[in-house]
Protein backbone atom coordinates (compact mmCIF):
# COMPACT_ATOMS: atom_id res chain seq x y z
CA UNK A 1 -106.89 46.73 319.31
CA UNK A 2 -107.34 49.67 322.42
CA UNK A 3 -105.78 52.76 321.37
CA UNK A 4 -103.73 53.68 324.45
CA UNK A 5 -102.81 56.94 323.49
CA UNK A 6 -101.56 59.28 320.79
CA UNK A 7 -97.59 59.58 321.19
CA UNK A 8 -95.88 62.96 320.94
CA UNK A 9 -94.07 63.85 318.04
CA UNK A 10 -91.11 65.78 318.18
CA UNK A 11 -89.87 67.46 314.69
CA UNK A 12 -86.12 66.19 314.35
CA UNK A 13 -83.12 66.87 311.73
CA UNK A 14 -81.16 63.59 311.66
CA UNK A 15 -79.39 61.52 309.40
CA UNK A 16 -77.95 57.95 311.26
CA UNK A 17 -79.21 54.87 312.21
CA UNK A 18 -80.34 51.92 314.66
CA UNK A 19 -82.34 49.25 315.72
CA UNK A 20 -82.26 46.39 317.81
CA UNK A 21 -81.46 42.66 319.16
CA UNK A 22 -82.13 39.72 320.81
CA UNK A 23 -83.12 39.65 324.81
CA UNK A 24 -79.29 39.44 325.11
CA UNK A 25 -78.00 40.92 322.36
CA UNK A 26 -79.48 44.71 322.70
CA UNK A 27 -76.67 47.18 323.35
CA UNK A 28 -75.74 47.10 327.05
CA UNK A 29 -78.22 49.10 329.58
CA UNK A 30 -75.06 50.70 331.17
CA UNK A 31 -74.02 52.69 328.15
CA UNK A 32 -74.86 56.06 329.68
CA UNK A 33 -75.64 58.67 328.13
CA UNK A 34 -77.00 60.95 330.77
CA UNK A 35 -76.66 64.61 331.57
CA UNK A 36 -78.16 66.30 334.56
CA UNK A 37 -81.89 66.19 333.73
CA UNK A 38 -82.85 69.38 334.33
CA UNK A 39 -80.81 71.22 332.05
CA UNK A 40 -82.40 72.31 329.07
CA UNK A 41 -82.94 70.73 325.90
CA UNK A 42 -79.92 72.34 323.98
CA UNK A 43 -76.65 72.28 323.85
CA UNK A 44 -74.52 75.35 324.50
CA UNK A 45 -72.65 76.76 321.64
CA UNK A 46 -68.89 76.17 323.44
CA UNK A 47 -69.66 72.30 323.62
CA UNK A 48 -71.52 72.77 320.51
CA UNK A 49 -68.38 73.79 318.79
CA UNK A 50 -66.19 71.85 320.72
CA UNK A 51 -67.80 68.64 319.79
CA UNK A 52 -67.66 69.46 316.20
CA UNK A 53 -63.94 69.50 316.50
CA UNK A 54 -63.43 66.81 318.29
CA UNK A 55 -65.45 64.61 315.31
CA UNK A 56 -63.18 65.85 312.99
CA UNK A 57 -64.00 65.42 309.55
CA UNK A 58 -67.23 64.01 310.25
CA UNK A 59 -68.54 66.95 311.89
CA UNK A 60 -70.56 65.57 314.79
CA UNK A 61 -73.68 67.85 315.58
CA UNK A 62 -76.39 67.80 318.19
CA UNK A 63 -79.27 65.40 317.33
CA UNK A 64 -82.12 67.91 317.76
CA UNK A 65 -85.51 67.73 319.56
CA UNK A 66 -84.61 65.15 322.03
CA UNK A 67 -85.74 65.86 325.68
CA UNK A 68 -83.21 67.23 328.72
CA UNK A 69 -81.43 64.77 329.74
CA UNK A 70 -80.79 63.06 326.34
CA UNK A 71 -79.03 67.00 324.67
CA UNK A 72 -75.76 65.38 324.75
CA UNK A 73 -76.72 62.69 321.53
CA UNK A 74 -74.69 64.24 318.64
CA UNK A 75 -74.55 62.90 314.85
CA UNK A 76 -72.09 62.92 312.07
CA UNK A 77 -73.19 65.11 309.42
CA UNK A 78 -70.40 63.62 307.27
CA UNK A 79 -70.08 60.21 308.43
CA UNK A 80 -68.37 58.83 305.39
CA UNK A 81 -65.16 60.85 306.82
CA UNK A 82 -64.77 58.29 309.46
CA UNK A 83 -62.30 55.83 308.61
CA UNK A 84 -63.93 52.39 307.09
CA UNK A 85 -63.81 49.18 309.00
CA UNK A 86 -61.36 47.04 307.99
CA UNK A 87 -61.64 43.19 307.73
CA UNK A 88 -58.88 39.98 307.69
CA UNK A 89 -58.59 36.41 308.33
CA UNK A 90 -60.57 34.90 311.40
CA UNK A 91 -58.54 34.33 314.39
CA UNK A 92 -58.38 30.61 314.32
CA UNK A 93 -57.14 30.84 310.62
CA UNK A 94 -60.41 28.81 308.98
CA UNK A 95 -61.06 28.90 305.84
CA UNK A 96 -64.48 30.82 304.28
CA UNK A 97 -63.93 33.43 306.89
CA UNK A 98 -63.01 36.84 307.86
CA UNK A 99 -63.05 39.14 310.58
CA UNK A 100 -63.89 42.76 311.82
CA UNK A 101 -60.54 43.98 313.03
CA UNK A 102 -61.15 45.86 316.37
CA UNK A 103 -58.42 48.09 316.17
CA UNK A 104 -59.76 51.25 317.98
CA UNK A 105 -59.20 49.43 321.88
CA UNK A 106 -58.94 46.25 323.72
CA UNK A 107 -61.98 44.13 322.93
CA UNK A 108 -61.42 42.51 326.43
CA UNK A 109 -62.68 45.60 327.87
CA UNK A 110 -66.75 45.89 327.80
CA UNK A 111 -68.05 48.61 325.27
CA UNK A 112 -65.02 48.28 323.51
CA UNK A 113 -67.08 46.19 321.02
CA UNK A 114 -70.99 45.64 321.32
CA UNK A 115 -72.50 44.08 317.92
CA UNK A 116 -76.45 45.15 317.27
CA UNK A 117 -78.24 42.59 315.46
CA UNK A 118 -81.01 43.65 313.00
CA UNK A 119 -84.65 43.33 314.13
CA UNK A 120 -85.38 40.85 311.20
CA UNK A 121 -84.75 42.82 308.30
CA UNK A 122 -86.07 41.19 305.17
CA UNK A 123 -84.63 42.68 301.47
CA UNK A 124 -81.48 44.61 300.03
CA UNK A 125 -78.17 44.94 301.02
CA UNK A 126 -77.18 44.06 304.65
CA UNK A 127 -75.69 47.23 307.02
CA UNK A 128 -73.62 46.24 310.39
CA UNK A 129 -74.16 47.68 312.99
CA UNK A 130 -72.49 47.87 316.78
CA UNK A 131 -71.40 50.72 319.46
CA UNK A 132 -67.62 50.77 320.52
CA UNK A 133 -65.83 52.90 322.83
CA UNK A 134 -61.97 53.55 322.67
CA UNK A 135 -60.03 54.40 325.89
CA UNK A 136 -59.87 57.48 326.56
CA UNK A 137 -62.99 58.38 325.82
CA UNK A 138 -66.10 60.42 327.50
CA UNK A 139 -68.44 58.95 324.57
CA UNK A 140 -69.92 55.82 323.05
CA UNK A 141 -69.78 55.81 319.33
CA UNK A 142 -73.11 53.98 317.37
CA UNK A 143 -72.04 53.20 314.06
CA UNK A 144 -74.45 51.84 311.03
CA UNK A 145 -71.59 50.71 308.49
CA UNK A 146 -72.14 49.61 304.89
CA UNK A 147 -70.99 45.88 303.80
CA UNK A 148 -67.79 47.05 302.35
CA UNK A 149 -67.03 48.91 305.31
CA UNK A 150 -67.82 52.42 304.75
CA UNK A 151 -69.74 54.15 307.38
CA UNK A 152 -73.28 55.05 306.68
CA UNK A 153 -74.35 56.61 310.12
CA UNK A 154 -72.80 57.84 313.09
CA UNK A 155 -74.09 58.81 316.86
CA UNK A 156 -72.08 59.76 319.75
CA UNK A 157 -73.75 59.13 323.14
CA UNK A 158 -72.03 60.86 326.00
CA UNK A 159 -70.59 57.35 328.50
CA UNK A 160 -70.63 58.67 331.76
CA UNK A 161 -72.31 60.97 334.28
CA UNK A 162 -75.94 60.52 335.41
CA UNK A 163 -78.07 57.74 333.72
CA UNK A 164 -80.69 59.97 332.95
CA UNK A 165 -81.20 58.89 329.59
CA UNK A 166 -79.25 55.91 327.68
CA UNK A 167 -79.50 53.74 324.67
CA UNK A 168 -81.69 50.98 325.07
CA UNK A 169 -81.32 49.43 321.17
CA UNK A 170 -79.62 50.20 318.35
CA UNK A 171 -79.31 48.29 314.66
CA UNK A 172 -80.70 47.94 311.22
CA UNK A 173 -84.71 47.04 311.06
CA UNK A 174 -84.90 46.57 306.98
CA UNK A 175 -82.39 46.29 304.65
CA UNK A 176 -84.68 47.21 301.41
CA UNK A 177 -84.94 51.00 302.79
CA UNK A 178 -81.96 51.79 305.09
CA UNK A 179 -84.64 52.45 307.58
CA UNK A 180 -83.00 52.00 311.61
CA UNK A 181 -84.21 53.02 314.68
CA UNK A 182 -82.35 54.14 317.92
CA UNK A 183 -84.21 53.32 321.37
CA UNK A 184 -83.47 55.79 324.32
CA UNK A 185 -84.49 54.86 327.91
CA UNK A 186 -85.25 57.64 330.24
CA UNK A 187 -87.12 57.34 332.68
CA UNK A 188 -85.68 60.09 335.26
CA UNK A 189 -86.34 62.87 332.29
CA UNK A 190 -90.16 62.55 331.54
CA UNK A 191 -90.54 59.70 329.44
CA UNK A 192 -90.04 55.87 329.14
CA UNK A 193 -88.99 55.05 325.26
CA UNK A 194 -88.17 56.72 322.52
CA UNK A 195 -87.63 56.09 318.82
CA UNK A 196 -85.10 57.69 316.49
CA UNK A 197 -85.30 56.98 312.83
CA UNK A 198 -81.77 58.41 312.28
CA UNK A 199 -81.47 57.27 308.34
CA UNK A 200 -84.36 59.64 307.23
CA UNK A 201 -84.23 63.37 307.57
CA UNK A 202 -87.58 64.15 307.60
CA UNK A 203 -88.64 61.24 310.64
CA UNK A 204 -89.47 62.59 313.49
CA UNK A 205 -88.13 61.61 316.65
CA UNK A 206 -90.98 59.62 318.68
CA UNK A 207 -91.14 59.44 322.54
CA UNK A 208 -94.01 57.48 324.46
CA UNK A 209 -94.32 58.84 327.44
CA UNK A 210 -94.19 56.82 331.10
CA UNK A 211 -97.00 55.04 332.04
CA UNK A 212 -97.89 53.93 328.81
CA UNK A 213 -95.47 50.80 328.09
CA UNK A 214 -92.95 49.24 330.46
CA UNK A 215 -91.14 47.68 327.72
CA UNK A 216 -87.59 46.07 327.34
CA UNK A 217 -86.28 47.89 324.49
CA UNK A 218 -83.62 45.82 323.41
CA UNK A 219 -86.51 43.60 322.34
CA UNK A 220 -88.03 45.49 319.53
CA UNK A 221 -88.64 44.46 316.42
CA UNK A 222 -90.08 45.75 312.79
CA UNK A 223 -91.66 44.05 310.34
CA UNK A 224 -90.82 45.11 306.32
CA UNK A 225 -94.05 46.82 306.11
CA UNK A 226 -92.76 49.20 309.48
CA UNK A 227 -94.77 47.24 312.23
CA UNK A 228 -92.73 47.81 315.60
CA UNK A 229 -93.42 45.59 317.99
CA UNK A 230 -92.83 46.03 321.88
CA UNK A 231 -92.38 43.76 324.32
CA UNK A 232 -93.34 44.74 327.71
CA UNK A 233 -91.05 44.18 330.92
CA UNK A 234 -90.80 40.36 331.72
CA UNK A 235 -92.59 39.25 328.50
CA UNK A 236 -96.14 39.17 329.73
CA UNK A 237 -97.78 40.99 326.70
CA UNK A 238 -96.49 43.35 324.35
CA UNK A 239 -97.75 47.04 322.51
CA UNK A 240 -97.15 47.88 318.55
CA UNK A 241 -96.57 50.60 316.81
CA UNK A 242 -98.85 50.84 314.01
CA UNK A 243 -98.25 54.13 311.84
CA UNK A 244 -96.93 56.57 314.91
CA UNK A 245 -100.14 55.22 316.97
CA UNK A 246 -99.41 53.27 319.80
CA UNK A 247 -101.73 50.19 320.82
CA UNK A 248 -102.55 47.68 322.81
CA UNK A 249 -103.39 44.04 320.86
CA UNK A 250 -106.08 42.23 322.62
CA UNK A 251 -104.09 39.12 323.28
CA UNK A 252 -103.85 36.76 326.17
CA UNK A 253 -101.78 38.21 329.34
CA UNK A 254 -98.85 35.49 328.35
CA UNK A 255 -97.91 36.43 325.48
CA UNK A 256 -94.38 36.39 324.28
CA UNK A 257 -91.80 36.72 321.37
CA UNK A 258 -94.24 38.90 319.21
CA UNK A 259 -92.74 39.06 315.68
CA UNK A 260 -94.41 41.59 313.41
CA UNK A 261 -94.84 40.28 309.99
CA UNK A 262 -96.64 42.75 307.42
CA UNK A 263 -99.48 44.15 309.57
CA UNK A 264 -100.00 40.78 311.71
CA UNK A 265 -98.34 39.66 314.66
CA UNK A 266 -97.31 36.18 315.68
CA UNK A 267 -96.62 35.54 319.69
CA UNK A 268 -96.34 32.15 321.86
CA UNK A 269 -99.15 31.89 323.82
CA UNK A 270 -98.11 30.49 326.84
CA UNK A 271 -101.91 30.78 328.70
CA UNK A 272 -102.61 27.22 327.06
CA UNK A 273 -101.70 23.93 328.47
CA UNK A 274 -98.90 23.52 326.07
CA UNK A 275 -97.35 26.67 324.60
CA UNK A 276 -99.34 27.43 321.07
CA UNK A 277 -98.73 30.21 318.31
CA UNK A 278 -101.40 32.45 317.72
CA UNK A 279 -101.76 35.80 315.21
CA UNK A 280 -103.98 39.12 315.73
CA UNK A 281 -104.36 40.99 313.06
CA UNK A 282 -105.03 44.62 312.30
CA UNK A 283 -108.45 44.15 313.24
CA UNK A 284 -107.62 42.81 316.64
CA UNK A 285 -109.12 39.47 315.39
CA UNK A 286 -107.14 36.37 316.92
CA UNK A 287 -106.18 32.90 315.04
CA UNK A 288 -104.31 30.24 315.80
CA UNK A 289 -100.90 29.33 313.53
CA UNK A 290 -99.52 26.45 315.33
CA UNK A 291 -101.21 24.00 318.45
CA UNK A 292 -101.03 20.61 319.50
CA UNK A 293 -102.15 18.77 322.30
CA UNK A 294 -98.26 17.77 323.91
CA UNK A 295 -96.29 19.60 321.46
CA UNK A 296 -94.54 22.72 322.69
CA UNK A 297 -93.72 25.44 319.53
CA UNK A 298 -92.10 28.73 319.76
CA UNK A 299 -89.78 30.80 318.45
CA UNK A 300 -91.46 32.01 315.66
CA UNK A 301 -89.07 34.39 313.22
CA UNK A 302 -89.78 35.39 309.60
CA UNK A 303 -87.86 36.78 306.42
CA UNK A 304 -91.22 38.31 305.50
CA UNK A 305 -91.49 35.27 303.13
CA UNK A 306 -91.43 32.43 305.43
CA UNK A 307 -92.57 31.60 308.43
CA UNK A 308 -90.31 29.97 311.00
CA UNK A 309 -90.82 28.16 314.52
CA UNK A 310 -89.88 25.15 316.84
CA UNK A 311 -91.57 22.52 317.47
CA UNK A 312 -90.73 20.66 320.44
CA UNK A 313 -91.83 16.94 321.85
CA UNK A 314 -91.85 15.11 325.03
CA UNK A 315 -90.32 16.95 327.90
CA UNK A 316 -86.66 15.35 329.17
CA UNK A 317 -86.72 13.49 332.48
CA UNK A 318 -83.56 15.40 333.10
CA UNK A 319 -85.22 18.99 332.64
CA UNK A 320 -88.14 20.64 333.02
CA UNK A 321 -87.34 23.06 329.97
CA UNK A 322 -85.86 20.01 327.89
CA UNK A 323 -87.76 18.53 325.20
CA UNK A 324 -86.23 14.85 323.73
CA UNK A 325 -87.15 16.25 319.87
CA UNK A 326 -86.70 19.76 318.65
CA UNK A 327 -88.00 20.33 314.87
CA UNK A 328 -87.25 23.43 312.69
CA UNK A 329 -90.43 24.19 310.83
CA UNK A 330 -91.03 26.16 307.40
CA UNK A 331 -93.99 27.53 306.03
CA UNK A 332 -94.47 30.23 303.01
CA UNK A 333 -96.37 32.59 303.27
CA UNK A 334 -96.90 33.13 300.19
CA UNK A 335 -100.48 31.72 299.74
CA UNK A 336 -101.85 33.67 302.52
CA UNK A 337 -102.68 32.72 305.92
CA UNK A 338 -105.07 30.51 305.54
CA UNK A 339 -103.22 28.50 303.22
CA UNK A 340 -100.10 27.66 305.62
CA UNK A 341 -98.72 24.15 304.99
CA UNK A 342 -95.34 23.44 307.40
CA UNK A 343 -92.69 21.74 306.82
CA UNK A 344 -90.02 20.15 309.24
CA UNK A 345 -86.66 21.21 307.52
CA UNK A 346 -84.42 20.23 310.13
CA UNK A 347 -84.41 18.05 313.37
CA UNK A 348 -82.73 17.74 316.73
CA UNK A 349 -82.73 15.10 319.35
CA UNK A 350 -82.77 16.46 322.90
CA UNK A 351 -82.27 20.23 324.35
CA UNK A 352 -83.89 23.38 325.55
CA UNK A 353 -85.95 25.43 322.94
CA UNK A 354 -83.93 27.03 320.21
CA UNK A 355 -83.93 30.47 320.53
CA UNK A 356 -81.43 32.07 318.66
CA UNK A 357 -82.25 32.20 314.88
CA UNK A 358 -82.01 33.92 311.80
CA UNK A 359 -84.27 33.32 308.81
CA UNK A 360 -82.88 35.99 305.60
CA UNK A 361 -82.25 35.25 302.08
CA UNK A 362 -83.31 31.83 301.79
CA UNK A 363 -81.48 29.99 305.22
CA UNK A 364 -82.23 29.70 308.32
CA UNK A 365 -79.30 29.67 311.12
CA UNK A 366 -79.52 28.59 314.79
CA UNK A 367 -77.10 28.11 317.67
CA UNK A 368 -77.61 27.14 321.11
CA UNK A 369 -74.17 28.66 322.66
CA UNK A 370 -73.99 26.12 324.91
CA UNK A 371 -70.15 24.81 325.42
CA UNK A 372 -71.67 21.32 325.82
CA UNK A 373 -72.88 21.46 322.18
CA UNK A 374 -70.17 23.50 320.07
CA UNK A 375 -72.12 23.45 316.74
CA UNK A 376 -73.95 26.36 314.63
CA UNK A 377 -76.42 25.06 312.46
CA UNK A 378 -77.45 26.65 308.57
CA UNK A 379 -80.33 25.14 306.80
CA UNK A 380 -81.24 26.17 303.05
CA UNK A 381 -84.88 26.93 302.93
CA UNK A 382 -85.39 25.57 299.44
CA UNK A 383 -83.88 21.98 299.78
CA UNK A 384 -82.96 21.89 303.74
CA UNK A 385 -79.17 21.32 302.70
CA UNK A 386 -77.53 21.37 306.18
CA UNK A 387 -73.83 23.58 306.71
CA UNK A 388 -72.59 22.99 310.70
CA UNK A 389 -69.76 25.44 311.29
CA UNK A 390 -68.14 24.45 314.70
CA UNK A 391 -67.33 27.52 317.19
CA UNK A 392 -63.98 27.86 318.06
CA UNK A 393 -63.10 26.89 321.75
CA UNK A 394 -64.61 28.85 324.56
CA UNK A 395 -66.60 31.00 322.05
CA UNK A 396 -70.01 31.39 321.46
CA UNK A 397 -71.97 33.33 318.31
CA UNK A 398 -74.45 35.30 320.79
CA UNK A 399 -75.95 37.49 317.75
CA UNK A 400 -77.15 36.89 313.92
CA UNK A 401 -76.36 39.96 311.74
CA UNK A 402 -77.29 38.96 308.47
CA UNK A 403 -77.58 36.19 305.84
CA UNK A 404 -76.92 37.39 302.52
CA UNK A 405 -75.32 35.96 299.08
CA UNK A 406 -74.15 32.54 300.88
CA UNK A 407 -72.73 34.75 303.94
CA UNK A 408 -73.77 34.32 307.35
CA UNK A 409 -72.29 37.15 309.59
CA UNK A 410 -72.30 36.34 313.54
CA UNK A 411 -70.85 38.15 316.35
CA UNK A 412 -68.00 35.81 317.94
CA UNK A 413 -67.68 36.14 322.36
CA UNK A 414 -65.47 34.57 324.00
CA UNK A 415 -66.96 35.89 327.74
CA UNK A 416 -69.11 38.78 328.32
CA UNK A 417 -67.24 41.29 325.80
CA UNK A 418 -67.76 40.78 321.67
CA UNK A 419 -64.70 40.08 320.65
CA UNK A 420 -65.24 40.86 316.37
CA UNK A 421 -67.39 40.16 314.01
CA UNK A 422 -67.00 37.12 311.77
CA UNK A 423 -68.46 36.67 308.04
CA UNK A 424 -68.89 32.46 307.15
CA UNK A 425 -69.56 31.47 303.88
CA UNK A 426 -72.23 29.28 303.64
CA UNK A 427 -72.32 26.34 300.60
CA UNK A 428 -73.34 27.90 296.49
């Protein structure tokens, strides 16, 4: 692996939390959070104090060492003064389920609600996390809540004024340690991603600077053993983050999906005839996890147990991105890499690749949110016992939040706004 460069490290005081999403299910680029960018890097003591107020009980402070342009970010220093979410029976009155009630503005409205799915976390207790934005309001609130509704961590990112720094991703990245990560864009300020562990006080805030990686940030992911992985722009390679150094895998230049798991890396390689999996390792070495002459597979996602991709044969006549066989494959990885035996634990006749899926706690879930094909799919790892939940009409479950105890938690759209968050149970 070439060692781009060494990233600046920027001492911080924070205690809140973040992380990140699938290509459409990042927090939305638009949520500003810009001031003029060449003010300086603090934050008077009149707004200081005024802010404060305004947080009430939870006593929102500035989020120290970030550049100008991004002084505005404050956090709750008490964020367990915020009032808890509150949950009750799903809209369409099914049973097994129950839903976030949005009751701080009109979820119609975008921002009101924006769910952040986690970036595979693997262990522990599931967190929720999501932005929302009441009317009035000059500020976007990004909240890391517990599962019984208290709130863990809180940001406030200014929503209006210059776009000279925003959040880019936001969400839980492992459940065993609380650790979450907050991505800032901001490019008109100096630098072109940043990193905020907000649940540990003594992280540091990390900022890469421009030229190094023109990455889509909503894209990031960690593996359980802290591996961040980021995409660049359009998907054509990606960089990691391997212990605060930032690097450069040798891979091939069409490489996509990259999904740290422990301190390896498995991407689609879509250089070969038919789209393959490969791995690089911490030595830079290259293998190959999944390739057949024909057979298209992608989608690879892990618990940090199993291994999960798609396997997909013989393109559709109708569609140059349909396949007429779509498998869902399992293998542990228990025995090591070289020991990988996979497992078809699910399969579907014709359709474009799955994409959206969730492996966690022993099931994997995938949807297609396509209005043609109504249907969310739950498999259990250990036996392949099948649970279809069927969306309600003219919704779609854009985002996976968690699986945990028999629960699978989805955000529910009906359009282009979230509308809540429901929590299915899934068969003992």
């Amino acid at each position: 692996m070439t060692r781009a460069v060494t990233l600046g490290l920027f001492a911080t005081v924070v205690a809140c939390g973040t992380a990140a999403a699938e290509p459409d299910a990042g927090l939305d680029a638009g949520v500003d959070a810009g001031t003029d960018a060449g003010s300086d890097s603090g934050i008077d003591a009149g707004r200081d104090a005024s802010a404060r107020r305004d947080g009430g009980d939870a006593d929102f402070q500035p989020l120290a060492a970030l550049p100008a342009g991004c002084d505005d970010f404050l956090i709750a220093a008490r964020p367990e003064a915020i009032p808890p979410l509150r949950w009750g029976p799903c809209f369409d009155g099914r049973e097994g389920c129950e839903e976030l009630i949005v009751d701080w503005g009109n979820w119609e409205l975008l921002g009101t609600l924006n769910v952040a799915p986690a970036m595979y976390p693997h262990r522990g207790t599931p967190r929720i996390a999501f932005s929302r934005r009441g009317t009035p309001t000059v500020y976007t609130e990004l909240l890391v809540a517990n599962r019984d509704g208290t709130i863990e961590r809180a940001v406030r990112a200014p929503g209006g004024g210059d776009p000279a720094c925003f959040v880019g991703a936001f969400g839980p990245a492992s459940f065993e340690d609380a650790r979450s990560l907050l991505g800032i864009n901001g490019n008109s300020v100096g630098f072109r991603f940043g990193l905020v562990d907000l649940m540990d006080p003594e992280r540091n805030v990390l900022l890469i600077e421009e030229d190094v990686l023109p990455t889509t940030v909503g894209t990031m992911r960690v593996s359980e053993t802290g591996l961040i992985t980021l995409p660049q722009a359009l998907g054509a390679r990606f960089g990691v983050l391997r212990e605060g150094i930032f690097e450069r895998p040798s891979v091939p230049g069409a490489a996509r999906e990259p999904i740290p798991i422990g301190d390896s890396v498995v991407f689609e390689d879509w250089s070969a005839p038919t789209v393959r999996l490969l791995r690089v390792d911490e030595a830079d070495v290259l293998t190959v996890v999944a390739e057949e002459e024909g057979v298209t597979f992608g989608t690879p996602r892990t618990d940090g147990r199993h291994l999960v991709w798609i396997r997909a044969e013989g393109r559709h006549p109708e569609g140059r991105l349909l396949w007429d066989e779509r498998h869902v494959v399992v293998a542990d990885l228990s025995a090591g890499w070289g020991a990988l035996v996979p497992r078809i634990i699910a399969s579907h006749g014709p359709g474009p690749m799955i994409q959206n899926i969730v492996v966690q706690d022993g099931w994997v879930a995938w949807t297609n949110n396509n209005q043609d094909h109504p249907s969310t799919h739950a498999y259990r790892i250990e036996d392949g016992l099948e649970h279809t939940i069927i969306r309600p009409a003219d919704h779609t479950f854009p985002k996976f939040l968690y699986v945990y105890q028999n629960e699978l938690a989805v955000a529910v759209r009906p359009q282009a706004a979230d509308r809540t968050i429901w929590r299915l149970r899934l068969p003992d």
